[in-house]
Protein backbone atom coordinates (compact mmCIF):
# COMPACT_ATOMS: atom_id res chain seq x y z
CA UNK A 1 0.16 5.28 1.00
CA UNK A 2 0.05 8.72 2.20
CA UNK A 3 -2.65 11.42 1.92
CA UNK A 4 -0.83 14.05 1.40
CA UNK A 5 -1.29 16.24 -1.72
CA UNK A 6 1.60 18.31 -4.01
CA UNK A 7 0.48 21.76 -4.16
CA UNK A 8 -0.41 22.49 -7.75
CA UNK A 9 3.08 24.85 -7.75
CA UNK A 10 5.19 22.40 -6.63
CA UNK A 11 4.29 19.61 -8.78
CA UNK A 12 6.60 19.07 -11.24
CA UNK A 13 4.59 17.67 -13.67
CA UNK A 14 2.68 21.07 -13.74
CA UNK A 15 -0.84 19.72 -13.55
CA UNK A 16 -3.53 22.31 -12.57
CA UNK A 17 -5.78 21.28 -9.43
CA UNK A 18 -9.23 21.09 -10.58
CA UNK A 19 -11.59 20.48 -7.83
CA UNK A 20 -14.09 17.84 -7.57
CA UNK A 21 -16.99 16.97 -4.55
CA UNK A 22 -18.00 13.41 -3.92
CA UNK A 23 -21.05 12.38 -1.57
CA UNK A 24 -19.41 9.64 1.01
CA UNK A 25 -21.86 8.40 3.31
CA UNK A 26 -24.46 11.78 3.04
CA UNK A 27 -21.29 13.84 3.57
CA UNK A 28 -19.45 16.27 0.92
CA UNK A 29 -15.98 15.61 0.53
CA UNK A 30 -13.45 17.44 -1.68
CA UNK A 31 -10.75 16.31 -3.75
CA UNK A 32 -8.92 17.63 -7.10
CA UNK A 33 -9.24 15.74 -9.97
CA UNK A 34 -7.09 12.85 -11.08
CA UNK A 35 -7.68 11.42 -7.87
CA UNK A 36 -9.08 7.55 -6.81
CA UNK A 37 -11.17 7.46 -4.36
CA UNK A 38 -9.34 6.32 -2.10
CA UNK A 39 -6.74 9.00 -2.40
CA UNK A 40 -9.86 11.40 -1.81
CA UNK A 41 -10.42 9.50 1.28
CA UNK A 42 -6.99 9.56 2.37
CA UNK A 43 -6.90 13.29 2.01
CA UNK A 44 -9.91 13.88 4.08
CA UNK A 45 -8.29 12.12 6.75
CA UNK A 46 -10.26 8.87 6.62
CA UNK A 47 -7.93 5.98 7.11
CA UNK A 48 -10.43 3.25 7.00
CA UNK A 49 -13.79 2.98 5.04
CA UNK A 50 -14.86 -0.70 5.57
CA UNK A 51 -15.58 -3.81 8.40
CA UNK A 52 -13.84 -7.06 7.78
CA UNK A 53 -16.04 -10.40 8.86
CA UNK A 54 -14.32 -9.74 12.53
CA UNK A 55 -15.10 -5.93 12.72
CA UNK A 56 -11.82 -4.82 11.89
CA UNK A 57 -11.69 -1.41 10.20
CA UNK A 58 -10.30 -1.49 6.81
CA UNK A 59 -8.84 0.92 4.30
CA UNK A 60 -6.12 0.79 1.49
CA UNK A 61 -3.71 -2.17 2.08
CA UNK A 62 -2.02 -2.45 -1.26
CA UNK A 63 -3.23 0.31 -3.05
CA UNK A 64 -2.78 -1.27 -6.74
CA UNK A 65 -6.24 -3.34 -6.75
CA UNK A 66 -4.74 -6.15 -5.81
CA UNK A 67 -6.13 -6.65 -2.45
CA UNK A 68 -9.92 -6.51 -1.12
CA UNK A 69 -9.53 -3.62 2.02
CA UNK A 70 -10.57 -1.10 0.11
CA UNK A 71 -14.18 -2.08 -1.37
CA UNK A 72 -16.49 0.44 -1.41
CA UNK A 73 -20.03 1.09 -3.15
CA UNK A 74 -19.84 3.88 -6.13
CA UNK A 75 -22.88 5.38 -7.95
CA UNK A 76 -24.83 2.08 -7.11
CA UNK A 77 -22.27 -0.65 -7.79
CA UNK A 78 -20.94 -2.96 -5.19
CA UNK A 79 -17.30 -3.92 -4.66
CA UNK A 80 -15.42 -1.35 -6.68
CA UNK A 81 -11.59 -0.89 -5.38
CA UNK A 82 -11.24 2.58 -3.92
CA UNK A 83 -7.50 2.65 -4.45
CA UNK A 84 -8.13 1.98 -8.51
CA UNK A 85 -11.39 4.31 -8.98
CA UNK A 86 -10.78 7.78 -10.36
CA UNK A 87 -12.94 9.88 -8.50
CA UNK A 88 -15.41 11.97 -10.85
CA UNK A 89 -17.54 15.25 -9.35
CA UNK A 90 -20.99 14.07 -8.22
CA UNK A 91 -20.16 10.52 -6.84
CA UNK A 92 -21.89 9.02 -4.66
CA UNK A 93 -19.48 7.03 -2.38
CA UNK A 94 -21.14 4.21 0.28
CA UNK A 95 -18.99 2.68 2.79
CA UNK A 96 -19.40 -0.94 3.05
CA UNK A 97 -19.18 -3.55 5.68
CA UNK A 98 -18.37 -7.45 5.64
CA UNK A 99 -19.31 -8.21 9.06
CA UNK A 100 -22.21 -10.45 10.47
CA UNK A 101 -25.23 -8.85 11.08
CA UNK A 102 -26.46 -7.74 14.42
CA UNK A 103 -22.71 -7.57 15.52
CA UNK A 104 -22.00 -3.72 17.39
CA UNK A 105 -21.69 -0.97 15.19
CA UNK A 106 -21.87 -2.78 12.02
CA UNK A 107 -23.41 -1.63 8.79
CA UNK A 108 -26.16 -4.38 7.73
CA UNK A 109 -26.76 -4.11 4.37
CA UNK A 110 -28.69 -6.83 1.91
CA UNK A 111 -27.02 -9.70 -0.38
């Protein structure tokens, strides 16, 4: 899956690039609408949003919703897939992490 977006004139299904902000992690990111989330992410240059049980860094794998590497916490709930979430203006987008607590650099966050 690539980040890369079609310039509104190129596109050849005409669609007109609205833009849209979402919040990930404290930090304003753009993106135009029609967008998941993890497109938005992909865009931005993020390649990886998440921490597996071992620490390693996860981000789309399958991109249909079919896997579990792109989890992510929007507007308050837990676990939504990234790569199937349209992003909306205003989200709030928290990163989430799977690994044990106290390990280096994870993200410890409650049950």
């Amino acid at each position: 899956m690539s980040g890369r977006l079609v310039p509104a004139g190129s596109d050849p299904v005409r669609r007109t690039e609205r833009p849209l902000t979402v919040t990930v992690d404290g930090q304003a990111v753009p993106g135009v609408a029609g967008q998941t989330i993890g497109g938005v992410l992909l865009a931005a240059g993020r390649r990886s949003w998440r921490a597996g049980p071992s620490g390693a860094r996860r981000g789309v794998f399958c991109g249909i919703g079919v896997c579990f590497d792109c989890l992510v916490t929007v507007n308050g709930e837990r676990d939504v897939r990234a790569c199937g979430r349209r992003a909306h203006d205003g989200d709030t987008v928290v990163t989430q992490s799977r690994q044990a607590h106290g390990a280096a650099g994870a993200r410890e966050e409650g049950p």
